[in-house]
Protein backbone atom coordinates (compact mmCIF):
# COMPACT_ATOMS: atom_id res chain seq x y z
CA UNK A 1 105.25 88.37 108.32
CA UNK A 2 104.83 91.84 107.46
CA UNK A 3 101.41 93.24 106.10
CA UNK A 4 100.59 96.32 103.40
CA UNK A 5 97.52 98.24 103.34
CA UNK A 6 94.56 97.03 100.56
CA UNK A 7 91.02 98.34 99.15
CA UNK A 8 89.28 94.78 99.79
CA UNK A 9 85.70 94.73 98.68
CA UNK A 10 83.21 92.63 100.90
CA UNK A 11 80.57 90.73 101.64
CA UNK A 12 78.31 91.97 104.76
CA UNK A 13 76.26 89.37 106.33
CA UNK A 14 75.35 89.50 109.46
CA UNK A 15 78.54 91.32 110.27
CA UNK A 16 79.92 94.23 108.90
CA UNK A 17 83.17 93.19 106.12
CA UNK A 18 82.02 89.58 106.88
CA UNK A 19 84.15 88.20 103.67
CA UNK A 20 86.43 89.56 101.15
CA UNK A 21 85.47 88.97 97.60
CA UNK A 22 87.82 90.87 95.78
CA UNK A 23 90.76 93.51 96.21
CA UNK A 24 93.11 96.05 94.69
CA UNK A 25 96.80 95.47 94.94
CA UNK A 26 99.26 97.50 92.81
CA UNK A 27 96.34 98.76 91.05
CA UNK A 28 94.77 96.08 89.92
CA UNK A 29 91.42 94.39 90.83
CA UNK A 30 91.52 90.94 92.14
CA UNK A 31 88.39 88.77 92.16
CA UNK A 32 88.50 86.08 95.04
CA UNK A 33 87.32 82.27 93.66
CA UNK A 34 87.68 81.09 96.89
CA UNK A 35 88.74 81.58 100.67
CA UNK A 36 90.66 78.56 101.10
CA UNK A 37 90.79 79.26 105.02
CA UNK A 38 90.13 82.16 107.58
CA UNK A 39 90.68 82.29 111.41
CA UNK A 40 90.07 84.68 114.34
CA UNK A 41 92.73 85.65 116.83
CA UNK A 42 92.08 88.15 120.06
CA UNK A 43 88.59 88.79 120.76
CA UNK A 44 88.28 87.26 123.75
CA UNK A 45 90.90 88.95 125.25
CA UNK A 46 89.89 92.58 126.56
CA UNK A 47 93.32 93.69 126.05
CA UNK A 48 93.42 92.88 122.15
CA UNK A 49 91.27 93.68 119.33
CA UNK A 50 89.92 90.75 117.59
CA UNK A 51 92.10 89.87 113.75
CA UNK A 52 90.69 88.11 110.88
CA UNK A 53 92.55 86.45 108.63
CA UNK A 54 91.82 85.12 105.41
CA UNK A 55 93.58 82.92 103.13
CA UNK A 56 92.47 82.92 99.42
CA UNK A 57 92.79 81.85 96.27
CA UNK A 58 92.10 84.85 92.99
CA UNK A 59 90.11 84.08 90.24
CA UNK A 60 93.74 83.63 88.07
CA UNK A 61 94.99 80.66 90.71
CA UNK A 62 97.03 83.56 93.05
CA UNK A 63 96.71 82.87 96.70
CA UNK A 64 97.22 85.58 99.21
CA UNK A 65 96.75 85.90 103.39
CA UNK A 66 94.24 89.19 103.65
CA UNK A 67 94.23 89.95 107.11
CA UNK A 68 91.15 92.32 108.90
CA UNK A 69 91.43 94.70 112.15
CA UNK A 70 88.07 95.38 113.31
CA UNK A 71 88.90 98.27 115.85
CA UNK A 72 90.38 100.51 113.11
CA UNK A 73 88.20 98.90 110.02
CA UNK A 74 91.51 98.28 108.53
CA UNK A 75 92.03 95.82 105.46
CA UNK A 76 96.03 94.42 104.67
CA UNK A 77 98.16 92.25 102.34
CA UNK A 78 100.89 90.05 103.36
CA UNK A 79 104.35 90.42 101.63
């Protein structure tokens, strides 16, 4: 799977960039309805940085994987 750079706007929570609620792809401004799913990988493991992932559905029925690296504060697409 590869994975493009994205502005995501979010929701912070106890956590900073806790959940996406919208994005800009191609220059346009996505709202998210709803995450449909999100997962963790890493973490745990000293020798990788934890990785969000997020599975959602846009406001006009579009579902995308958004995907989160903490240790750069880095938002991206997959294509």
């Amino acid at each position: 799977m590869r994975f493009k750079e994205v502005k995501v706007e979010c929701y912070s929570g106890c956590k900073l960039n806790e959940s996406p609620r919208a994005f800009v792809l191609d220059g346009r401004r996505r709202e998210i309805a709803e995450i449909i799913d999100c997962w963790r990988e890493g973490g745990l493991d000293p020798r990788r940085s934890a990785v969000d992932y997020f599975k959602v559905k846009t406001e006009d029925g579009e579902e995308f994987m958004l995907r989160y690296i903490s240790l750069f504060n880095a938002w991206s697409i997959a294509y």
